[in-house]
N, C-alpha and C. Protein backbone atom coordinates (compact mmCIF):
# COMPACT_ATOMS: atom_id res chain seq x y z
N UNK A 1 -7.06 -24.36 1.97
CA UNK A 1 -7.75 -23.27 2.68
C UNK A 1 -7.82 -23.62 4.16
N UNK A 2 -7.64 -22.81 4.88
CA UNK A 2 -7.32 -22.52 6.24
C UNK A 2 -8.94 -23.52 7.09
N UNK A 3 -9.36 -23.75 8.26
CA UNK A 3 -10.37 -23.29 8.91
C UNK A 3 -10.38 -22.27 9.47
N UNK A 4 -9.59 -21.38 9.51
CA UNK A 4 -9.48 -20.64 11.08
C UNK A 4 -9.21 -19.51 10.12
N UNK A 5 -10.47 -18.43 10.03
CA UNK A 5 -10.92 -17.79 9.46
C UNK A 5 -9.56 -16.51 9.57
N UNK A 6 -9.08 -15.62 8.43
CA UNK A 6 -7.93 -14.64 8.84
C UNK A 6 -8.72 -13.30 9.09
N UNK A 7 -8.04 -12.30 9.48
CA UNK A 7 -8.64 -10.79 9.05
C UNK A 7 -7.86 -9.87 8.46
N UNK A 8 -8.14 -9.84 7.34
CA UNK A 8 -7.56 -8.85 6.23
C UNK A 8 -7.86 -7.34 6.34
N UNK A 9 -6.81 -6.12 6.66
CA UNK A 9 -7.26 -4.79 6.40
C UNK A 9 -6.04 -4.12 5.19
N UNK A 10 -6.73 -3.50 4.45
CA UNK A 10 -5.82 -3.00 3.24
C UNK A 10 -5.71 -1.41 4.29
N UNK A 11 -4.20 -0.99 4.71
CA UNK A 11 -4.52 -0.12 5.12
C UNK A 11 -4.41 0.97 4.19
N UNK A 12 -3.12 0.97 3.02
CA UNK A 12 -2.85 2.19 2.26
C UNK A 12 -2.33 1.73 0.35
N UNK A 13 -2.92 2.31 0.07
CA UNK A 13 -2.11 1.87 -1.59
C UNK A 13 -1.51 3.27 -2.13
N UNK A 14 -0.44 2.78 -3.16
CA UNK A 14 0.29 3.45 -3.30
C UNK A 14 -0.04 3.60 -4.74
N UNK A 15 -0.66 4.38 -5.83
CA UNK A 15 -0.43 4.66 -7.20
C UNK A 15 0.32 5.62 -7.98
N UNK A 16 0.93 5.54 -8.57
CA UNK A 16 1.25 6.45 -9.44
C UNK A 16 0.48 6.91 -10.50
N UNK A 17 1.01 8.16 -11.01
CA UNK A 17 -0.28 8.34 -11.97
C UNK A 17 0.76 9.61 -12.93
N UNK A 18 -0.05 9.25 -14.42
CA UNK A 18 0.74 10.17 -15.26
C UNK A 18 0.08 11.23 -16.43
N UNK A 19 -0.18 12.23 -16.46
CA UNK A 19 -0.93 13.23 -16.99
C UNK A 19 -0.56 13.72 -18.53
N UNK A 20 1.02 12.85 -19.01
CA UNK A 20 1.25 12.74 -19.94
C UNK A 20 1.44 14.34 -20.43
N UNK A 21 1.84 15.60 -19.57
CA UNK A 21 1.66 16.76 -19.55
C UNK A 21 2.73 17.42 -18.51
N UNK A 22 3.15 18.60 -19.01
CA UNK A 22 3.83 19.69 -17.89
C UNK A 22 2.88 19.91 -16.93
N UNK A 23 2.66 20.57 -15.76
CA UNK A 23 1.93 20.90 -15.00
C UNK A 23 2.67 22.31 -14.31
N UNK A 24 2.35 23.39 -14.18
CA UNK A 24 2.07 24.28 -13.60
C UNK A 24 1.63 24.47 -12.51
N UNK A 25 2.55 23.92 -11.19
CA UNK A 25 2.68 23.96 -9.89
C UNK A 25 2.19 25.34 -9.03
N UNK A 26 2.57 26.41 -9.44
CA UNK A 26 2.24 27.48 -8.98
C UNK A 26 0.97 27.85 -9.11
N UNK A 27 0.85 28.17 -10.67
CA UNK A 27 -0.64 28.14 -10.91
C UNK A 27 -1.67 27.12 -10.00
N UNK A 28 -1.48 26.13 -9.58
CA UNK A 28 -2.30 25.07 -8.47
C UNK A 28 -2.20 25.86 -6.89
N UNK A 29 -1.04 26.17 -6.47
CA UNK A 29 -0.82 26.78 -5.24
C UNK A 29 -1.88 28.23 -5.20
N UNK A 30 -2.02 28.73 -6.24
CA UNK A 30 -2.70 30.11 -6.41
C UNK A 30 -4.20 30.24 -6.36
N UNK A 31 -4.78 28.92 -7.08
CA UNK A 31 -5.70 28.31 -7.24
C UNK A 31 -6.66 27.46 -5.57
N UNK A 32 -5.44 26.73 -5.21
CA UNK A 32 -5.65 26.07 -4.18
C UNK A 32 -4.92 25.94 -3.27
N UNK A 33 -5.11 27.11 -2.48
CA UNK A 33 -4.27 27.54 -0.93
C UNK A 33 -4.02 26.79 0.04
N UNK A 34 -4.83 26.10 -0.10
CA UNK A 34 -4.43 24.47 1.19
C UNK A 34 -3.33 23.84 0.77
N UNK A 35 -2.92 23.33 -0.80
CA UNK A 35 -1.84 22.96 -0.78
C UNK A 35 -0.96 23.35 -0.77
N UNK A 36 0.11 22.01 -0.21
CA UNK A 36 1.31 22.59 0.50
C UNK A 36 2.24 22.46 -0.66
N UNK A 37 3.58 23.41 -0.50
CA UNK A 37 4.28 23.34 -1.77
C UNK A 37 5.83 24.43 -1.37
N UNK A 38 6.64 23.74 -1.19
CA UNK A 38 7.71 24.61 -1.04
C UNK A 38 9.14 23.44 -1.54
N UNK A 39 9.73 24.49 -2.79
CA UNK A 39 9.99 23.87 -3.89
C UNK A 39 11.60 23.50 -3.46
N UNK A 40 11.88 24.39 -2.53
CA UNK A 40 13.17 24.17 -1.94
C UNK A 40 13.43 23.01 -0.94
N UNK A 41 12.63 22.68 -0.28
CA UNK A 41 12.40 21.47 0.39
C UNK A 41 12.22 20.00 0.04
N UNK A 42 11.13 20.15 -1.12
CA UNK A 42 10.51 19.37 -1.61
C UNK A 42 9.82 19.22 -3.31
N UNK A 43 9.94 19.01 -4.49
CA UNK A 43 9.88 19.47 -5.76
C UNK A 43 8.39 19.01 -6.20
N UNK A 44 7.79 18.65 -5.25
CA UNK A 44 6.58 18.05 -5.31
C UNK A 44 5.40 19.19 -4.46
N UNK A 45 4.22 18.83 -4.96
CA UNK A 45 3.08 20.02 -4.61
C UNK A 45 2.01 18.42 -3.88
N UNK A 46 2.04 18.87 -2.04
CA UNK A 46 0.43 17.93 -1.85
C UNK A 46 -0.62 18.69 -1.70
N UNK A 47 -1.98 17.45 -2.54
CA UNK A 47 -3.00 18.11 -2.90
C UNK A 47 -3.79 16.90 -1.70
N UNK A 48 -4.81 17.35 -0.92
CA UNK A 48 -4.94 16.45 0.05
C UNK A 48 -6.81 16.38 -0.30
N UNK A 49 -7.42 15.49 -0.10
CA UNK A 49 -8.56 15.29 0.11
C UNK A 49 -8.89 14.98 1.22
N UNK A 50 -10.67 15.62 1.55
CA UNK A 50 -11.02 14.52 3.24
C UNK A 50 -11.59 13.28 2.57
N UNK A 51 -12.20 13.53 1.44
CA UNK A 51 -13.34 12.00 1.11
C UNK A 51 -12.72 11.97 -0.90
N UNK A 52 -12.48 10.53 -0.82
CA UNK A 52 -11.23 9.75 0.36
C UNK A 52 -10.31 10.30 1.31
N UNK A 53 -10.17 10.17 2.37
CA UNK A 53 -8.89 10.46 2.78
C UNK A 53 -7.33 10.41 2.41
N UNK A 54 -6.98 11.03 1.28
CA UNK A 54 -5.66 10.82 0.32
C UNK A 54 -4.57 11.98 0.58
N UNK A 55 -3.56 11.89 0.34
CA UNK A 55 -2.80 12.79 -0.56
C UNK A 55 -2.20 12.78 -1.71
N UNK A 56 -2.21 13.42 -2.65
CA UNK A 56 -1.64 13.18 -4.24
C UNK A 56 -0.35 13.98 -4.51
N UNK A 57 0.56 13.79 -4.75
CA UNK A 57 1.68 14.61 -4.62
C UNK A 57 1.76 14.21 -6.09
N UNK A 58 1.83 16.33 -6.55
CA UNK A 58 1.91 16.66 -7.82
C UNK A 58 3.35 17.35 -8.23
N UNK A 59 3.64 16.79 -9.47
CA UNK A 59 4.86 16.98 -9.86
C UNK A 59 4.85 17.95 -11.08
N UNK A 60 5.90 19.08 -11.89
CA UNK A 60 5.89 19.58 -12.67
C UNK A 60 5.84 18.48 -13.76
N UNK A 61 5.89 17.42 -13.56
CA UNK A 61 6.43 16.59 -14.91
C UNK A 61 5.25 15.94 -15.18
N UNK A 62 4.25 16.64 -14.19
CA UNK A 62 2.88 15.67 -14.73
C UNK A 62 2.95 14.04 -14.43
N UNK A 63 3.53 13.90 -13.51
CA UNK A 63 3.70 12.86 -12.86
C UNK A 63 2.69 12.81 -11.51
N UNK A 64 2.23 12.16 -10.51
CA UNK A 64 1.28 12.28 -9.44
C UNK A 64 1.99 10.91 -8.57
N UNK A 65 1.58 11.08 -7.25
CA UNK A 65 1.28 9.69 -6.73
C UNK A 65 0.49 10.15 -5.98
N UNK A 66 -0.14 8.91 -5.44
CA UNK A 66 -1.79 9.30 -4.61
C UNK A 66 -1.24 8.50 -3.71
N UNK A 67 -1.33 8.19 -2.31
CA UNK A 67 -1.36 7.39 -0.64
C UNK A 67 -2.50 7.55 -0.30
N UNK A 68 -2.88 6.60 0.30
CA UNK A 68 -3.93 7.01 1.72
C UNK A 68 -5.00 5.89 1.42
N UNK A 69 -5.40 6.10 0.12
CA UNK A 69 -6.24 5.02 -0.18
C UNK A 69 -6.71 3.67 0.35
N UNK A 70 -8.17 3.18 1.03
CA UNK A 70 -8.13 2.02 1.31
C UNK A 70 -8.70 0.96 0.29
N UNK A 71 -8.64 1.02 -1.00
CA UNK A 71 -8.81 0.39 -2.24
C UNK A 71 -8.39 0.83 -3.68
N UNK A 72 -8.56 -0.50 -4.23
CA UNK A 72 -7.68 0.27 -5.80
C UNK A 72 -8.77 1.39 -6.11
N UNK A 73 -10.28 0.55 -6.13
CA UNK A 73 -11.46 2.14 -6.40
C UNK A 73 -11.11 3.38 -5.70
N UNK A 74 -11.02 3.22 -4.30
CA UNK A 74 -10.54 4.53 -3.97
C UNK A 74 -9.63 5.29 -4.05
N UNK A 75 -8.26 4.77 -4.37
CA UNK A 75 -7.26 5.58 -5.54
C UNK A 75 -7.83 5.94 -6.87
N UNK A 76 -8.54 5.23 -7.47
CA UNK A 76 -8.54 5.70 -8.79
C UNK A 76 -9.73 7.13 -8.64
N UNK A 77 -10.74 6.82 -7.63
CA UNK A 77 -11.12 7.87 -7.29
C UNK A 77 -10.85 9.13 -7.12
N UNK A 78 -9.88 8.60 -6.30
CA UNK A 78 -9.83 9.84 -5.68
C UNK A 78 -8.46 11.00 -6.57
N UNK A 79 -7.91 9.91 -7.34
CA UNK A 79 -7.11 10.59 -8.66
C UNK A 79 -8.30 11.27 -9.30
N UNK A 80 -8.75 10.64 -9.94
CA UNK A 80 -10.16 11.34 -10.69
C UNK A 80 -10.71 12.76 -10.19
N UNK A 81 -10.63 12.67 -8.96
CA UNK A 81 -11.42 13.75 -7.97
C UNK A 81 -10.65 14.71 -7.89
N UNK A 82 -9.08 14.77 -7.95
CA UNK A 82 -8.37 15.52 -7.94
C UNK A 82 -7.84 16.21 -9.35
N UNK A 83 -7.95 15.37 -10.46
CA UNK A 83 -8.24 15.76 -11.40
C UNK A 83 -9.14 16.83 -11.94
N UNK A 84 -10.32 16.66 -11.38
CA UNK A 84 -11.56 17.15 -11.64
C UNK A 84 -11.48 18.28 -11.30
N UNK A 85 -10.61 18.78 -9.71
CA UNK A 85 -11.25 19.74 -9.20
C UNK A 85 -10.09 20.58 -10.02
N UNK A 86 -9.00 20.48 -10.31
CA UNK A 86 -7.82 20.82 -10.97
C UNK A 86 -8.51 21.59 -12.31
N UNK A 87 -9.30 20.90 -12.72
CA UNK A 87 -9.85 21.32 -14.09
C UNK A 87 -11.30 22.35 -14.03
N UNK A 88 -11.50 22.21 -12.53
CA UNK A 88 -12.73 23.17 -12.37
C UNK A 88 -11.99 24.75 -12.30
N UNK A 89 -11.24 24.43 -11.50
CA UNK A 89 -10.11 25.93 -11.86
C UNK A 89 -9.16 26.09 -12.69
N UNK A 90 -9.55 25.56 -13.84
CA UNK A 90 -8.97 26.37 -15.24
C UNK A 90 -7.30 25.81 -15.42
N UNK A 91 -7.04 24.47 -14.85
CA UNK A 91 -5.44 24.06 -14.81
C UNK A 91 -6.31 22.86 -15.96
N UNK A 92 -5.85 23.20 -17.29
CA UNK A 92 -5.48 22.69 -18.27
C UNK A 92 -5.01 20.91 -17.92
N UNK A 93 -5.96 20.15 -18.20
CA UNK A 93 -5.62 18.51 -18.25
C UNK A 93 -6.08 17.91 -19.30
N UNK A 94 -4.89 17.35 -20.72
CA UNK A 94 -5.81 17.33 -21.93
C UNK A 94 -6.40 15.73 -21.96
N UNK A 95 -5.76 14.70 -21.08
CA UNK A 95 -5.40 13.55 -21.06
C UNK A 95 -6.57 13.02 -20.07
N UNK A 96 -6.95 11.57 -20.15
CA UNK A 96 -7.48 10.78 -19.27
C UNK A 96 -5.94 10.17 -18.30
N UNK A 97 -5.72 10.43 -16.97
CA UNK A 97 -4.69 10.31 -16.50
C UNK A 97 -4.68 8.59 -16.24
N UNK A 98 -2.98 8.55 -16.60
CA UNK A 98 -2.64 6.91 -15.91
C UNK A 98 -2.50 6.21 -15.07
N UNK A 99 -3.64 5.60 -14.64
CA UNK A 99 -3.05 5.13 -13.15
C UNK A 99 -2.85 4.04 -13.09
N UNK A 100 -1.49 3.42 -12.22
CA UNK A 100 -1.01 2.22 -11.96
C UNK A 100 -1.02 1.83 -10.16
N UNK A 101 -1.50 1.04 -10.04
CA UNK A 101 -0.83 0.54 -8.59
C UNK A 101 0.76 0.10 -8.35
N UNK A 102 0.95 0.45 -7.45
CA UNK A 102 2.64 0.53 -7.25
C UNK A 102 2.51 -0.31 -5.87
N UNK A 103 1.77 -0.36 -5.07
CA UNK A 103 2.13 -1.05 -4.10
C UNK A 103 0.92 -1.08 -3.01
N UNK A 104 0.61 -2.10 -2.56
CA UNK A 104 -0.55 -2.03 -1.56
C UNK A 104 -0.26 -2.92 0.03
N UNK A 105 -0.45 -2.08 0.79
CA UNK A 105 0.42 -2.31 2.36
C UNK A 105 -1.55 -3.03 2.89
N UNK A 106 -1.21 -4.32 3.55
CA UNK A 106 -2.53 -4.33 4.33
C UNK A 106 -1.85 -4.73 5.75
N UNK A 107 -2.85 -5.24 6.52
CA UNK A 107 -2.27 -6.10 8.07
C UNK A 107 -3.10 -7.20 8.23
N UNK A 108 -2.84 -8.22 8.38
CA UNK A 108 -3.82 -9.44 8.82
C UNK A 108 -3.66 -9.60 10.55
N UNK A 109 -4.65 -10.67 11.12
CA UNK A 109 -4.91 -10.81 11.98
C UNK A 109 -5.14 -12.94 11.83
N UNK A 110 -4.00 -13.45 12.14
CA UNK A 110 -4.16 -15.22 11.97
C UNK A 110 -5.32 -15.73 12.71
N UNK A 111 -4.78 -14.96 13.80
CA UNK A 111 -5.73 -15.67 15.06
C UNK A 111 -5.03 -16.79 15.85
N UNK A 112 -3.87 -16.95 15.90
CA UNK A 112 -2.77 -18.25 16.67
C UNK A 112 -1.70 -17.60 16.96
N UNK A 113 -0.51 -17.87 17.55
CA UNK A 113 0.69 -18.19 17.99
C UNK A 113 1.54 -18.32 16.91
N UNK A 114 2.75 -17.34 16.73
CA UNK A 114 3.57 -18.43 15.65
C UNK A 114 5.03 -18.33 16.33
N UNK A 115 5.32 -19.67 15.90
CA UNK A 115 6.88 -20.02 16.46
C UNK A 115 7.83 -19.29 15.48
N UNK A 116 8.25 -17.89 15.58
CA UNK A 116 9.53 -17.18 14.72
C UNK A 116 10.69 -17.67 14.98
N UNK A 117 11.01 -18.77 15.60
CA UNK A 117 12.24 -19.50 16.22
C UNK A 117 12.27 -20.18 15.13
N UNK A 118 11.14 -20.90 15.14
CA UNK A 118 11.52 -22.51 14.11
C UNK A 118 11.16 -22.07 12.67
N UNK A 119 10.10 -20.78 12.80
CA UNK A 119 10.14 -20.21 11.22
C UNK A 119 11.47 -20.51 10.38
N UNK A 120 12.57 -19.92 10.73
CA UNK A 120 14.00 -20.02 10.23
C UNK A 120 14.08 -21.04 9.92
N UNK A 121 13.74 -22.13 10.54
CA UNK A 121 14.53 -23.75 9.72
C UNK A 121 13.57 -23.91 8.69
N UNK A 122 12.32 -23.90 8.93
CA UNK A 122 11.39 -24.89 8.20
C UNK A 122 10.56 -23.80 6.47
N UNK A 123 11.36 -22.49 7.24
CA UNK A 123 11.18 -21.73 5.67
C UNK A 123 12.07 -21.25 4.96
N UNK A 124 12.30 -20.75 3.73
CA UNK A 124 13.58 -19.94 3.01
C UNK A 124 12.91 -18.62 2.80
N UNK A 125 13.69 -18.10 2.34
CA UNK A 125 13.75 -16.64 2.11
C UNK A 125 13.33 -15.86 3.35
N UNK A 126 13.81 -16.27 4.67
CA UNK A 126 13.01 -15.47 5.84
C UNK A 126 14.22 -15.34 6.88
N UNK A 127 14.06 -13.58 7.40
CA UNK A 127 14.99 -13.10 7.67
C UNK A 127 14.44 -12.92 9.22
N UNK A 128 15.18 -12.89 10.49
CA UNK A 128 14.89 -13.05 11.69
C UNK A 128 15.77 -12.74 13.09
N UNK A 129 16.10 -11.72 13.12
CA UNK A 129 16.69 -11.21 13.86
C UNK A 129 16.25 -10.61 14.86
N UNK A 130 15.78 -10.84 16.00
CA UNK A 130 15.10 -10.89 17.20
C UNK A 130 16.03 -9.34 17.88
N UNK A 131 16.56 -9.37 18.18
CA UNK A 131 17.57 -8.35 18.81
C UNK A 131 17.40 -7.01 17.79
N UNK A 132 16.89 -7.18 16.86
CA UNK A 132 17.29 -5.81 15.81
C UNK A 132 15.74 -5.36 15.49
N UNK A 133 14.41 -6.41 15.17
CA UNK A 133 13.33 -6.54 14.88
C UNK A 133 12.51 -7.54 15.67
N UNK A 134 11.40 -6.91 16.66
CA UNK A 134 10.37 -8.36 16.98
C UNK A 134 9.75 -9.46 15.87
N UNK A 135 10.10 -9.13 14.65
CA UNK A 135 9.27 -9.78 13.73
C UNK A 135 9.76 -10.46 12.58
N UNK A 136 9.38 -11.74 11.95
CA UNK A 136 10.72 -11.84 11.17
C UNK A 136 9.71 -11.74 9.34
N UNK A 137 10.71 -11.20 8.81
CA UNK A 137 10.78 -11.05 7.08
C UNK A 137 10.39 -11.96 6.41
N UNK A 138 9.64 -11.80 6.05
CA UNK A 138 9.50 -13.63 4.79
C UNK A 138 9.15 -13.02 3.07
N UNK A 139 9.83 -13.40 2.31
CA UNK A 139 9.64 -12.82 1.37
C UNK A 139 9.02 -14.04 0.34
N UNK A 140 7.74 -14.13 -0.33
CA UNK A 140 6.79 -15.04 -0.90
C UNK A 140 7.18 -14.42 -2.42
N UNK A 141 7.36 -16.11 -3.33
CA UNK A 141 7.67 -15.48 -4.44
C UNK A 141 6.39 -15.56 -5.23
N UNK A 142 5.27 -16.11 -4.86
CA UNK A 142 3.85 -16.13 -5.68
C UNK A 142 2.86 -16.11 -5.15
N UNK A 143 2.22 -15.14 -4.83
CA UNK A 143 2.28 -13.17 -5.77
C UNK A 143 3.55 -12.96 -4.58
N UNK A 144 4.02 -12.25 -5.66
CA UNK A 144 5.30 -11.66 -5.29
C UNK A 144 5.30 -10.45 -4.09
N UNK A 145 5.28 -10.76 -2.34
CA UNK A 145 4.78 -9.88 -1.85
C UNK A 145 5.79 -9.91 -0.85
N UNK A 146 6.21 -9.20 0.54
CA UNK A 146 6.75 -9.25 1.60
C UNK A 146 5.78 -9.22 2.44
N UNK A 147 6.20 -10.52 3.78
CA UNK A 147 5.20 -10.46 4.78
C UNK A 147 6.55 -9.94 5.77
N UNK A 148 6.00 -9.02 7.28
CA UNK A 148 6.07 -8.83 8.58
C UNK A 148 5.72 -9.85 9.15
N UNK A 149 6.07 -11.19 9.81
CA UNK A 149 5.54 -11.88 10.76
C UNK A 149 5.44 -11.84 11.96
N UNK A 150 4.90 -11.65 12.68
CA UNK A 150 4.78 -11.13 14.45
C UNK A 150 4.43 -12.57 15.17
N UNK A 151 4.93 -12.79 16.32
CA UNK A 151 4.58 -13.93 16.66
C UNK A 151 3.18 -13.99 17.37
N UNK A 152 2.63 -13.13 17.73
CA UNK A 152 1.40 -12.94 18.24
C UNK A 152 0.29 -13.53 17.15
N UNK A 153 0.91 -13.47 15.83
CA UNK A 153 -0.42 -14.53 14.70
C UNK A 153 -0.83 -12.67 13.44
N UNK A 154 -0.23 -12.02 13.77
CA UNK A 154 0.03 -10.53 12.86
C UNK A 154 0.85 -10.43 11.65
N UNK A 155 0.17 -9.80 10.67
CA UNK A 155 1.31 -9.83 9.90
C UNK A 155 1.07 -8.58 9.36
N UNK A 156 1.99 -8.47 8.43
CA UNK A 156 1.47 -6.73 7.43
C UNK A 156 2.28 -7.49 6.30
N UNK A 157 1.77 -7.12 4.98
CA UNK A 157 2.06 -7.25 3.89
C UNK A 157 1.95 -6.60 2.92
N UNK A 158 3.02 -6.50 1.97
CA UNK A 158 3.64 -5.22 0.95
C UNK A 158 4.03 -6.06 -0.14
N UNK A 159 3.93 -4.64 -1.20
CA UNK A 159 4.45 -5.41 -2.17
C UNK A 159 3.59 -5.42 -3.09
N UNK A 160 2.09 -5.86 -3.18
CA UNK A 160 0.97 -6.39 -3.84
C UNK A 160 0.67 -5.24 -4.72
N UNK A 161 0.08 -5.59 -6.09
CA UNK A 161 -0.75 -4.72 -6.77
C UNK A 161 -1.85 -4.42 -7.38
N UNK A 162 -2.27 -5.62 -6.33
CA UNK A 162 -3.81 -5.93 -6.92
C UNK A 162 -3.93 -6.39 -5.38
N UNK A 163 -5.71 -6.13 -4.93
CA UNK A 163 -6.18 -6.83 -3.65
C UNK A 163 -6.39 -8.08 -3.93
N UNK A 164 -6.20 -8.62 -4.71
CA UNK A 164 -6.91 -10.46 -4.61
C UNK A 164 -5.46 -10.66 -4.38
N UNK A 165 -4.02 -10.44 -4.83
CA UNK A 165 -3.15 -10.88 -4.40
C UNK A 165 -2.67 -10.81 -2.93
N UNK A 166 -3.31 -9.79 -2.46
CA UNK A 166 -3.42 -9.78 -0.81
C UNK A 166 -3.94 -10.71 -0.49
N UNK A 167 -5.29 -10.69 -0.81
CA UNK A 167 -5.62 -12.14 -0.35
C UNK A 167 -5.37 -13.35 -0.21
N UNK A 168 -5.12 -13.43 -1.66
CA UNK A 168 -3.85 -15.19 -2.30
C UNK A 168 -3.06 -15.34 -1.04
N UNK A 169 -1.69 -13.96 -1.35
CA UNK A 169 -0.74 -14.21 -0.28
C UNK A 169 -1.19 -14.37 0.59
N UNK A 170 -1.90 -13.81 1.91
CA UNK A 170 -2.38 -14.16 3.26
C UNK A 170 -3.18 -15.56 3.39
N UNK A 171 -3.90 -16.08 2.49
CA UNK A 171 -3.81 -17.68 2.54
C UNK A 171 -3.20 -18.15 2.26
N UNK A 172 -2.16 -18.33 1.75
CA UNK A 172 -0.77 -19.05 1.58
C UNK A 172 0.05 -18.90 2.79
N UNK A 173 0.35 -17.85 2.88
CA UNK A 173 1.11 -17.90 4.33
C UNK A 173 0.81 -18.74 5.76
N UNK A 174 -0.85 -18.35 5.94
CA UNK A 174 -1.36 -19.46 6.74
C UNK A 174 -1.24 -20.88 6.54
N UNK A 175 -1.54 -21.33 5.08
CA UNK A 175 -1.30 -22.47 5.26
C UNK A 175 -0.33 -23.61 4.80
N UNK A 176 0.80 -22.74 4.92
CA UNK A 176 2.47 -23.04 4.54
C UNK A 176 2.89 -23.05 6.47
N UNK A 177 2.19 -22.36 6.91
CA UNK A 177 2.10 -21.65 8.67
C UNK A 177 1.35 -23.76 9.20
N UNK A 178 0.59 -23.87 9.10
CA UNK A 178 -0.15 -24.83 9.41
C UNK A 178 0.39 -26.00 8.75
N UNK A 179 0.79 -26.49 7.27
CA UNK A 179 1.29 -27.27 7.03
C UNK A 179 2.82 -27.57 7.90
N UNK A 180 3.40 -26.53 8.11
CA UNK A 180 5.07 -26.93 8.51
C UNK A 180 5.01 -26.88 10.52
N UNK A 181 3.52 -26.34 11.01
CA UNK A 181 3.29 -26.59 12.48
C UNK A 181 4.17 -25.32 12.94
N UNK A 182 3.94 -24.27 12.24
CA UNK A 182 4.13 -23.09 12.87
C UNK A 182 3.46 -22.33 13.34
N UNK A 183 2.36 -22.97 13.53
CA UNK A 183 0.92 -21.61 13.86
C UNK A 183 0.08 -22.41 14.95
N UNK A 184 -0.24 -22.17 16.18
CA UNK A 184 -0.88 -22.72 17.16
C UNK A 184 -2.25 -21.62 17.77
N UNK A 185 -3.29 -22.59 17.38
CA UNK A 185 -4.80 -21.97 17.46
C UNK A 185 -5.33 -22.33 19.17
N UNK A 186 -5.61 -21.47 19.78
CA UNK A 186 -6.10 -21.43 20.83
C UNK A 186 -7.34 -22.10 21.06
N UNK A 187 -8.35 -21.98 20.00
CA UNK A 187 -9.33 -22.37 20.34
C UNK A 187 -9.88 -24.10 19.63
């Protein structure tokens, strides 16, 4: 474990979700005029909330995915919520819907310097191309996640499907960062 405290923000998760049911797209558009839905463009219907701040993109196949979310509770929420209101206007849901996490994007904050030069020797799986990207790729095989490394001490990380594995990963990284003398603390 680090001293040099990190800052973790989960900015968006990604779930899927399955209703185990046809769904009746139109009937929702008729129902609920805010959402957007044009079938020629796009085969998907968004159903948007302010609280959470989400969108759920609904499929005829009774399929969903929800974005926006800043926790697994608040996806499952806010599936729920959209569920709910679906069923307050008479759109037929016989099922408790499935939800899975598919992917959870956060950004940390190290707090140091990191050398993306010498990253390349002293790690594997890390991709670094300065001319194409400021930031180089590192791909962690436990929890299985992708970090963004910025040399400013930033990262963003993907991949995860659970928040404690956000976490895991972002202390590991630091102190794989600190063990190999890639990370320089100012203070």
């Amino acid at each position: 474990m680090s001293k040099h405290k990190s800052i973790i923000n989960i900015q968006n998760i990604v779930a899927s979700v399955s209703l185990n049911q046809k769904i009746d797209l139109q009937k929702i558009v008729e129902k609920f005029p805010q959402t957007e839905y044009n079938p020629s463009v796009f085969p998907g219907l968004v159903f948007r909330l302010k609280k959470p701040k989400t969108a759920t993109l609904i499929f005829g196949t009774g399929k969903m995915v929800c974005t926006g979310a800043k926790s697994e509770k608040e996806s499952r929420n806010a599936v729920e919520k959209v569920v709910k209101e679906l069923r307050s206007e008479g759109i037929q849901i016989t099922e408790k819907p499935v939800v899975n996490i598919q992917n959870i994007v956060a950004s940390a904050e190290l707090g140091g310097e990191i050398d993306l030069e010498s990253l390349i020797y002293k790690l594997n799986r890390v991709m670094y191309e300065p001319e194409q990207f400021p930031g180089a790729v590192y791909r962690m095989d436990t929890p299985q996640v992708v970090f963004l490394i910025f040399s400013a001490g930033k990262l963003v990380c993907v991949g995860a499907k659970k928040e404690e594995q956000v976490y895991e990963a972002v202390d590991k990284i630091q102190q794989i960062l600190e063990e190999k003398e890639l990370i320089y603390y100012t203070d």
